[in-house]
N, C-alpha and C. Protein backbone atom coordinates (compact mmCIF):
# COMPACT_ATOMS: atom_id res chain seq x y z
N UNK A 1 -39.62 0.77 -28.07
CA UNK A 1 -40.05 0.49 -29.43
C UNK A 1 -40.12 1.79 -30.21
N UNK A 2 -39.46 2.10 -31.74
CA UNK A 2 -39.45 3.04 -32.23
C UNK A 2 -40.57 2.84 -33.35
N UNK A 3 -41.58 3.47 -33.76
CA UNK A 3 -42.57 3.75 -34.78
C UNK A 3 -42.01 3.47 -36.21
N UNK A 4 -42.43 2.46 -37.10
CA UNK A 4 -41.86 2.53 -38.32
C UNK A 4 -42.23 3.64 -38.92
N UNK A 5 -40.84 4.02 -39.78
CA UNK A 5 -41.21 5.28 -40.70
C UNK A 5 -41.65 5.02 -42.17
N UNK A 6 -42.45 5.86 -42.30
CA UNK A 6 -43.62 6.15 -43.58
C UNK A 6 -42.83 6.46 -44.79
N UNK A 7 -42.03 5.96 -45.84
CA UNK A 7 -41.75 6.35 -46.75
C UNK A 7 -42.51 6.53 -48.18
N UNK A 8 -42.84 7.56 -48.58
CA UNK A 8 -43.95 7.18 -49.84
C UNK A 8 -43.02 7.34 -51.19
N UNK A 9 -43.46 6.89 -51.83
CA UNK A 9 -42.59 6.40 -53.09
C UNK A 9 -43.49 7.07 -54.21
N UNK A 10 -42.32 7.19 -54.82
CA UNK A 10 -42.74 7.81 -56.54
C UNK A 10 -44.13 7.33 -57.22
N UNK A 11 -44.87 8.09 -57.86
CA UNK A 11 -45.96 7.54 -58.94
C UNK A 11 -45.58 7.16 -60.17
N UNK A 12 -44.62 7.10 -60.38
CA UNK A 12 -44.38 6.66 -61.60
C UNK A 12 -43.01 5.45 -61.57
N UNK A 13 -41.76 5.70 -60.31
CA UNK A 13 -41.19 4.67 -60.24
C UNK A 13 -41.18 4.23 -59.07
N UNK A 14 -41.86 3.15 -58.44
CA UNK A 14 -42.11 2.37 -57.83
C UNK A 14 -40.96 2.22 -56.21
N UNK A 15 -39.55 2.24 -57.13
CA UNK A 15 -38.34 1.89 -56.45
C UNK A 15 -37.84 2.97 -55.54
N UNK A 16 -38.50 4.42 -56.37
CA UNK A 16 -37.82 5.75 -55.95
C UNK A 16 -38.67 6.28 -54.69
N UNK A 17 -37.99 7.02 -54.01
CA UNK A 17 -38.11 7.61 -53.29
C UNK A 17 -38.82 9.24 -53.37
N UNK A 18 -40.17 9.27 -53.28
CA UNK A 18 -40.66 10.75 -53.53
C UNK A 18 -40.10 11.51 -52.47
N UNK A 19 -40.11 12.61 -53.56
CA UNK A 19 -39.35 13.80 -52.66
C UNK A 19 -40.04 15.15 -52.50
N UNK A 20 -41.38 15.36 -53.08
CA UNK A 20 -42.30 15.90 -52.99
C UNK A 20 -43.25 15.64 -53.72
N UNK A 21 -44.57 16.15 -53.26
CA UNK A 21 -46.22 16.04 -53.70
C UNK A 21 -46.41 17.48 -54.35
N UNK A 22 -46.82 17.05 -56.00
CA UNK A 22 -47.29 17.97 -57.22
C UNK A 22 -48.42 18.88 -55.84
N UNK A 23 -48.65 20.40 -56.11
CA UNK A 23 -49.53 21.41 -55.08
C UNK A 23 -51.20 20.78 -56.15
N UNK A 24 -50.88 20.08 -57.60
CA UNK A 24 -52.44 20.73 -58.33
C UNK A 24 -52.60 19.52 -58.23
N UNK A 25 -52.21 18.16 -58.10
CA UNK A 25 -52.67 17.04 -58.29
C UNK A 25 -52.67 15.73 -57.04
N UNK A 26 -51.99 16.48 -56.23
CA UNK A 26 -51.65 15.42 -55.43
C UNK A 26 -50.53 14.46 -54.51
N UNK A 27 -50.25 13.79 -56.24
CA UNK A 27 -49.24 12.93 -56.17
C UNK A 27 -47.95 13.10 -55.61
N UNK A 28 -47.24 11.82 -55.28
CA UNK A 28 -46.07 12.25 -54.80
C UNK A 28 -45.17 11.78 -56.18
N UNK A 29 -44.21 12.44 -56.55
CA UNK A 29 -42.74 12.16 -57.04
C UNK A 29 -41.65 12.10 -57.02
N UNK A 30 -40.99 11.57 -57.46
CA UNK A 30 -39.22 12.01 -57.31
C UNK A 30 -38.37 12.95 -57.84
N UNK A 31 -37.27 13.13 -57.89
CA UNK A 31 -36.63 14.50 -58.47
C UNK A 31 -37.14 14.13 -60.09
N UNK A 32 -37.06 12.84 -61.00
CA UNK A 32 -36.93 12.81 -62.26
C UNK A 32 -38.78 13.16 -62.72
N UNK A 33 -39.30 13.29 -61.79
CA UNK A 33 -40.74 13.22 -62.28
C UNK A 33 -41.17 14.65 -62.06
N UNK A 34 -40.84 15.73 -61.60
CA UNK A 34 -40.99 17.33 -61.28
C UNK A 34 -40.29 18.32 -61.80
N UNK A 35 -40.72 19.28 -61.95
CA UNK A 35 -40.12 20.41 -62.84
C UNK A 35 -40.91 21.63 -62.07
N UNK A 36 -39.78 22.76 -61.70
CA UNK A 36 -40.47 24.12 -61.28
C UNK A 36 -41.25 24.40 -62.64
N UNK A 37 -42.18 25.04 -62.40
CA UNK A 37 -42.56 26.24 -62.97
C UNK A 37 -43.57 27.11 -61.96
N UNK A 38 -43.02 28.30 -62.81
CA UNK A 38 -43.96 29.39 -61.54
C UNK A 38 -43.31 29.87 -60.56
N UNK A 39 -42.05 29.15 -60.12
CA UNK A 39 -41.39 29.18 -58.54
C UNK A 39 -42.92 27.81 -57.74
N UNK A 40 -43.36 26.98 -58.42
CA UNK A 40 -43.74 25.84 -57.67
C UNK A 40 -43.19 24.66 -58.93
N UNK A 41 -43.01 23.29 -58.03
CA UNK A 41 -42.71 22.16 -58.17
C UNK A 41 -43.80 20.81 -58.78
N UNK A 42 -44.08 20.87 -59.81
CA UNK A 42 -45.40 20.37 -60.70
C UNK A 42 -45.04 19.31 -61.15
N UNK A 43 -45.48 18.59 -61.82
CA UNK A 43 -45.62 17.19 -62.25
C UNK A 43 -45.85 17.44 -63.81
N UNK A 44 -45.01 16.78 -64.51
CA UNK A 44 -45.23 16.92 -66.11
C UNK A 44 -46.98 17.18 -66.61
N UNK A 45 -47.56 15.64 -66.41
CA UNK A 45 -49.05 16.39 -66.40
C UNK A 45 -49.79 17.55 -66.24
N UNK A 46 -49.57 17.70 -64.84
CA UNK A 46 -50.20 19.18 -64.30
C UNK A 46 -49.69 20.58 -65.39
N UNK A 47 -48.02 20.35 -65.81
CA UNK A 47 -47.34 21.40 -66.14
C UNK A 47 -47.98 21.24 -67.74
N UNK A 48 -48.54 20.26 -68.26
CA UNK A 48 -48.88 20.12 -69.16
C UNK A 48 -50.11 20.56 -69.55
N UNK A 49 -51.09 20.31 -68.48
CA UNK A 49 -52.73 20.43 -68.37
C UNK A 49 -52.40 22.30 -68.01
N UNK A 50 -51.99 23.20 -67.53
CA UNK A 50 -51.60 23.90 -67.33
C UNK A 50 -51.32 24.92 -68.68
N UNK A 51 -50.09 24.48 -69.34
CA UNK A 51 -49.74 25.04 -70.65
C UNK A 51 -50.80 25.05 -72.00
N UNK A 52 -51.72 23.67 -71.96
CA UNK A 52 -52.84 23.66 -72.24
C UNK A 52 -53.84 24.64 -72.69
N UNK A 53 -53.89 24.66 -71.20
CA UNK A 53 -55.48 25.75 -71.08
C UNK A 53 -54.48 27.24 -71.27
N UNK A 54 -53.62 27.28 -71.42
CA UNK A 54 -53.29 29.01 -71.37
C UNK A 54 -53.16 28.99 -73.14
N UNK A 55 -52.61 27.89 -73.89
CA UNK A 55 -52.61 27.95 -75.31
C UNK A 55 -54.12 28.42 -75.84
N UNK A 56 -55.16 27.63 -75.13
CA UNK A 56 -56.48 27.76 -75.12
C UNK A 56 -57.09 29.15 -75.15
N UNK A 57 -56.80 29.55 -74.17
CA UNK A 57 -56.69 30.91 -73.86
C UNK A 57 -56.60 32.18 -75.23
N UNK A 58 -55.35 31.87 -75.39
CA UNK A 58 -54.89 32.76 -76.26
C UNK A 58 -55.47 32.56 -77.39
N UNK A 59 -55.71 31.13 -78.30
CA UNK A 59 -56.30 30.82 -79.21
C UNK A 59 -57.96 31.82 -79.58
N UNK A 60 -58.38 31.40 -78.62
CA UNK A 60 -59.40 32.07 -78.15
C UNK A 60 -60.00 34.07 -77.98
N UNK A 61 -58.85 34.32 -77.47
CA UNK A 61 -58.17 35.77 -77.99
C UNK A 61 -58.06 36.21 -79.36
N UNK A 62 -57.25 35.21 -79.94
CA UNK A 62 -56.95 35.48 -81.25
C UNK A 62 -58.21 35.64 -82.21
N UNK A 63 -59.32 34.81 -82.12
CA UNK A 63 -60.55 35.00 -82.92
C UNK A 63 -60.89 36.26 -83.35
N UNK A 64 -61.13 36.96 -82.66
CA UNK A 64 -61.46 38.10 -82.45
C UNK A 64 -60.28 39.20 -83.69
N UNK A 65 -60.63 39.22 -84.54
CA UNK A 65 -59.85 39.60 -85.20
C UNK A 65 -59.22 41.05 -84.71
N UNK A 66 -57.50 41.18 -84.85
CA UNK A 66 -57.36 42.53 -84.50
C UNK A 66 -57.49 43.70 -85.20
N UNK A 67 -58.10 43.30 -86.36
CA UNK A 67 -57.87 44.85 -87.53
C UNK A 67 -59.15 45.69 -86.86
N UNK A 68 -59.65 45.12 -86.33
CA UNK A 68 -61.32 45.66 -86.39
C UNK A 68 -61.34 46.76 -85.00
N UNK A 69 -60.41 47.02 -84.45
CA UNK A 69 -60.17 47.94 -83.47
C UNK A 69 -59.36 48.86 -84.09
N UNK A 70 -58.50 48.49 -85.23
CA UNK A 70 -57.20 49.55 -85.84
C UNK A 70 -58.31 50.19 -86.72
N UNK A 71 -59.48 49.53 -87.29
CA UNK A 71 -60.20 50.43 -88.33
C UNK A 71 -61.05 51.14 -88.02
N UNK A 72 -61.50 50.79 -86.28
CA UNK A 72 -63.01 52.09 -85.94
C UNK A 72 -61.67 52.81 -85.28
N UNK A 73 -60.67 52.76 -85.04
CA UNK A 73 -59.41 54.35 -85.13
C UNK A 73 -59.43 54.34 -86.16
N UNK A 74 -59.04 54.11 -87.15
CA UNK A 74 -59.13 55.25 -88.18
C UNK A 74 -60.09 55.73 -88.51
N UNK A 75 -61.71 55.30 -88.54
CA UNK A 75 -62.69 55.79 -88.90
C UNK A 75 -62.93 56.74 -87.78
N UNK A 76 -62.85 56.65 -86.32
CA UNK A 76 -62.83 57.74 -85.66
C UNK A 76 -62.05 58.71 -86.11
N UNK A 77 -60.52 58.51 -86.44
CA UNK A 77 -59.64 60.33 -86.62
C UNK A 77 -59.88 60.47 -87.69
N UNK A 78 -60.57 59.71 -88.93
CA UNK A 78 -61.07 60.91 -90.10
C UNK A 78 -61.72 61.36 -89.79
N UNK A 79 -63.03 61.25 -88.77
CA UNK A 79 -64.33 61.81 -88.75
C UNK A 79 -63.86 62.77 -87.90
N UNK A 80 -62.97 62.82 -86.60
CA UNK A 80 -62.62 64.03 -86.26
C UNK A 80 -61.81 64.92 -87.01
N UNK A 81 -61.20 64.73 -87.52
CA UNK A 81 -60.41 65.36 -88.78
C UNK A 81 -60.63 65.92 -89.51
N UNK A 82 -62.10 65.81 -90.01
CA UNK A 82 -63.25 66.32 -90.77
C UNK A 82 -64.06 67.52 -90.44
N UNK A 83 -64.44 66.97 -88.72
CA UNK A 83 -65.01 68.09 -87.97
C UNK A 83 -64.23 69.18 -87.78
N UNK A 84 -62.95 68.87 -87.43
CA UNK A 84 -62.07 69.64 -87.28
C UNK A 84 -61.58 71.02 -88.17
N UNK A 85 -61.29 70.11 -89.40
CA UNK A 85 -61.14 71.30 -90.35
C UNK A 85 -62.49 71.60 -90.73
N UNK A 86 -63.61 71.53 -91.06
CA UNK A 86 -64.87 71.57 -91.57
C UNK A 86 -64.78 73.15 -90.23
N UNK A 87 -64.94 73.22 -89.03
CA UNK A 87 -64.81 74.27 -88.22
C UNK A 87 -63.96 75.36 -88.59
N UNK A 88 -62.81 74.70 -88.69
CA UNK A 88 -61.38 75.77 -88.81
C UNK A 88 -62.18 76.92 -90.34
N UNK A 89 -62.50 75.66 -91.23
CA UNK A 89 -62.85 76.41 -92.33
C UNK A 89 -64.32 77.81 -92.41
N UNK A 90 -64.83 77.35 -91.32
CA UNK A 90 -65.85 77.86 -91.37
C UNK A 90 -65.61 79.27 -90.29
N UNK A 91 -64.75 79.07 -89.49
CA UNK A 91 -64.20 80.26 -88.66
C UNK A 91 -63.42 80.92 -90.04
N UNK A 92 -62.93 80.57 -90.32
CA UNK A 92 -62.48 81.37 -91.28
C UNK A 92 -63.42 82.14 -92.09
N UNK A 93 -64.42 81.18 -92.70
CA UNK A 93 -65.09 82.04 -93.82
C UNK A 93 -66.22 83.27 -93.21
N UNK A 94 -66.42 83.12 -91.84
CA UNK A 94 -66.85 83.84 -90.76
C UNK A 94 -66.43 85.24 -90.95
N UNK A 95 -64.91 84.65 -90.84
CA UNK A 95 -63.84 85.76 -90.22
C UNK A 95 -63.84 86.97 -91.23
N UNK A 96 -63.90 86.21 -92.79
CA UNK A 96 -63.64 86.72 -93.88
C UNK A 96 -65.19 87.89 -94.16
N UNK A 97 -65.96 86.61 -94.06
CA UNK A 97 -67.53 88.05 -94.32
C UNK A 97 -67.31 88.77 -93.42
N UNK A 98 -67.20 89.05 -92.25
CA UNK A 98 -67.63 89.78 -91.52
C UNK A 98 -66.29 91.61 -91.66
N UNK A 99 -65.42 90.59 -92.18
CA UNK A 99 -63.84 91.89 -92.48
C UNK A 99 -64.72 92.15 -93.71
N UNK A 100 -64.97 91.82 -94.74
CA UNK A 100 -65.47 92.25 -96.08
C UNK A 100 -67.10 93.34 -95.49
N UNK A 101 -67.76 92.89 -94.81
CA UNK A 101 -69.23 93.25 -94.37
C UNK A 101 -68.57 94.85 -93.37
N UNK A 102 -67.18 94.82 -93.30
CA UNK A 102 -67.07 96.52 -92.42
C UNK A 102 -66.19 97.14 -93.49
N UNK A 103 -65.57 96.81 -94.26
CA UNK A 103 -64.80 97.56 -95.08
C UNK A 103 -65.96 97.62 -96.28
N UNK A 104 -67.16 97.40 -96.52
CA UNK A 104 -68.30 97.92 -97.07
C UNK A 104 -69.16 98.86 -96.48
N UNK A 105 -68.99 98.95 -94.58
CA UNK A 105 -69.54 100.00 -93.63
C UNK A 105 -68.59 101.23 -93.84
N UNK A 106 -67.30 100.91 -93.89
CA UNK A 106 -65.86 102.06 -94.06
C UNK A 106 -66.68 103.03 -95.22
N UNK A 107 -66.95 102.83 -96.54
CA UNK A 107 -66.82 103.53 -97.31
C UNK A 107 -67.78 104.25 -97.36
């Protein structure tokens, strides 16, 4: 006596022959009911519930407005920019009394 064999059939057509089980949901399907993505073999749903939450995602990202990082850079490199020369200038005017303060010792 040989063991009857187990064929499981499509979730969606009845007649077909599944040819693999979705990894996120379960089910079994046939070639017309699966689609890679990822390098895995998913089920429209799943690939759907999937694309979903990553739209979600990003939406979510987006709130956050992006100017508001481009404007504390610029408000940071004026303010260094400021310090910067505000120094340079002041080495200078340093530089300047102190040449004027010996060519008043010279004479």
């Amino acid at each position: 006596m040989t063991a009857p064999t187990v064929h499981q059939r499509c979730r969606n057509h009845e007649a077909r022959e599944a040819v693999c089980r979705c990894p996120s949901c379960g089910n079994s399907f046939c070639r017309e009911c699966v689609s890679e993505h990822e390098f895995r073999l998913l089920c429209a749903s799943c690939i759907h519930a999937l694309t979903q939450a990553r739209r979600d995602a990003r939406a979510k990202k987006r709130r956050m407005p992006r100017s508001v990082p481009a404007i504390a850079m610029i408000v940071a490199g004026v303010l260094l920019a400021a310090t910067v020369f505000f120094g340079a200038g002041e080495t200078i005017l340093t530089i300047a009394v102190r040449a004027e303060q010996a060519s008043w010792q010279n004479r």
